[in-house]
Protein backbone atom coordinates (compact mmCIF):
# COMPACT_ATOMS: atom_id res chain seq x y z
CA UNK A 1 -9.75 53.59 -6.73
CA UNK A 2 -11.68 52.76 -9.67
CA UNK A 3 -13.52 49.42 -9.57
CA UNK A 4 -11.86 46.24 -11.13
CA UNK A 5 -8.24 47.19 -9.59
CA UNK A 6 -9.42 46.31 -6.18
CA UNK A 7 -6.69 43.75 -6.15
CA UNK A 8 -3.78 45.93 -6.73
CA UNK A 9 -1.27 46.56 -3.93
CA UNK A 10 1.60 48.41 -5.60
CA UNK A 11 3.85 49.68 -8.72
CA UNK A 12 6.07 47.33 -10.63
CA UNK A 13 8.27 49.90 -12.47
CA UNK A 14 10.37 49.15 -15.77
CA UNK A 15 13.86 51.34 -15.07
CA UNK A 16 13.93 52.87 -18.64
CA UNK A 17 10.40 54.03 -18.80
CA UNK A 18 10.80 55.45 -15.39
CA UNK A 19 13.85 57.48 -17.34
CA UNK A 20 11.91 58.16 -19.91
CA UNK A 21 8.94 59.89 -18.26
CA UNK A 22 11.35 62.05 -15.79
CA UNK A 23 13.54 63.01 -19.02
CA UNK A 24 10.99 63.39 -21.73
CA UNK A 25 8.16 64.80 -20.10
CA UNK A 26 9.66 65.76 -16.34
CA UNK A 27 7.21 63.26 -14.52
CA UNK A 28 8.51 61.42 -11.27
CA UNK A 29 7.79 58.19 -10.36
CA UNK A 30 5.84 59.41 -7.02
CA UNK A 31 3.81 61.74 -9.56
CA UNK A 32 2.39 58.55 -10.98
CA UNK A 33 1.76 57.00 -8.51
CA UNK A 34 -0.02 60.01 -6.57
CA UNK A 35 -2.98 60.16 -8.86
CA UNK A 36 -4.22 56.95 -8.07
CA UNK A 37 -4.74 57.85 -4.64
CA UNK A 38 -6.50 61.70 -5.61
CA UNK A 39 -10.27 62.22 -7.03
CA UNK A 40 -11.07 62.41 -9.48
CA UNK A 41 -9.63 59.51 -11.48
CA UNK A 42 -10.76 58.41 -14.39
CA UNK A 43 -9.32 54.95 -15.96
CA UNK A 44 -10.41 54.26 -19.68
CA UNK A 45 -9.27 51.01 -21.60
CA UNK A 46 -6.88 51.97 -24.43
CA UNK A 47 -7.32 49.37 -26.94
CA UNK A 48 -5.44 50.96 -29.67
CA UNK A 49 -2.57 49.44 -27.90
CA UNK A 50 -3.31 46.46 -26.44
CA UNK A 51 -2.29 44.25 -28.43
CA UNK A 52 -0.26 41.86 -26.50
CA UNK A 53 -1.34 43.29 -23.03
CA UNK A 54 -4.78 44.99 -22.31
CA UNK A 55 -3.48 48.79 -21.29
CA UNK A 56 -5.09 51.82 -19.79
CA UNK A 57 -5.34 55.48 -19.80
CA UNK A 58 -5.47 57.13 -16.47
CA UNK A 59 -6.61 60.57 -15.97
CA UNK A 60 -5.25 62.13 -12.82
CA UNK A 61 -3.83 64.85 -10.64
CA UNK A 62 -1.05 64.70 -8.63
CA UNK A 63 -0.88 66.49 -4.98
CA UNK A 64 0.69 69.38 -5.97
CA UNK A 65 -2.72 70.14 -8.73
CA UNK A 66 -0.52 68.49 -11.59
CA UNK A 67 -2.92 67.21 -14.11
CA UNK A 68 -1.63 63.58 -15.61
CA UNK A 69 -1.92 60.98 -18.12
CA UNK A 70 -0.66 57.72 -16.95
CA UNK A 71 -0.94 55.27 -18.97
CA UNK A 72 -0.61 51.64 -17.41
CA UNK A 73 -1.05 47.87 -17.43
CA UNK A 74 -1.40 45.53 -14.51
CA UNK A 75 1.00 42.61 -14.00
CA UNK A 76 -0.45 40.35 -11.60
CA UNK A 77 -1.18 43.44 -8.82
CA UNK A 78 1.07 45.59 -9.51
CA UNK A 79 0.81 48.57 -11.52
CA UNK A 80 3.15 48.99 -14.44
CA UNK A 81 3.79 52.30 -15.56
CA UNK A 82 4.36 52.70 -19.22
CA UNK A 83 4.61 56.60 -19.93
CA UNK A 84 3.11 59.19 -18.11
CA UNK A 85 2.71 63.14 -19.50
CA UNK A 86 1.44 66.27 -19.02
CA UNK A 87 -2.42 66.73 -20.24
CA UNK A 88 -3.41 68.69 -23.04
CA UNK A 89 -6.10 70.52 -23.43
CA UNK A 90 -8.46 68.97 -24.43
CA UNK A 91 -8.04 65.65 -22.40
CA UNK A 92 -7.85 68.12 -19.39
CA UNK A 93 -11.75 69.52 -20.34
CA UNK A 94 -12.73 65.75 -21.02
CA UNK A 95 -11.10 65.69 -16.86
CA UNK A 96 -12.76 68.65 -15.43
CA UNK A 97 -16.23 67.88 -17.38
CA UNK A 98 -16.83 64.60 -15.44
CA UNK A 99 -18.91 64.07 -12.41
């Protein structure tokens, strides 16, 4: 786990975002929740929309080799799933190019 989330001990999850990722973009729950518990993961602040709640972007990949973006807030310590997708291209270079 990245440093700073040393506190969390779960996922909260929000029933129609957890639709909305399986529908829209065919992402399960346990996806998300698998690629905070793989290497490499990479968590960036996303302040272009944290406006009322500091979010983040997680880079990840899922068991199965599935490379995800996650992107997150913490309530309390719980993780809060907000959407989660496929990576595209270029965000999956970004992934492979880091140490």
């Amino acid at each position: 786990m990245q440093s700073g989330f040393s506190q969390i001990d779960g996922f909260e999850w929000d029933e129609g975002n957890r639709d909305k990722n399986r529908q829209k973009h065919k992402v399960s729950t346990g996806e998300c929740e698998e690629i905070f518990f793989n290497q490499p993961l990479i968590i960036l602040d996303d302040p272009a929309h944290s406006k009322n709640e500091t979010r983040y972007a997680a880079y990840g990949v899922t068991n199965e080799g599935r490379t995800l973006m996650v992107y997150f807030t913490v309530r309390k310590t719980k993780y809060r799933v907000i959407s989660a997708r496929d990576m595209h291209r270029k965000e999956r270079r970004f992934y492979e190019d880091q140490p």
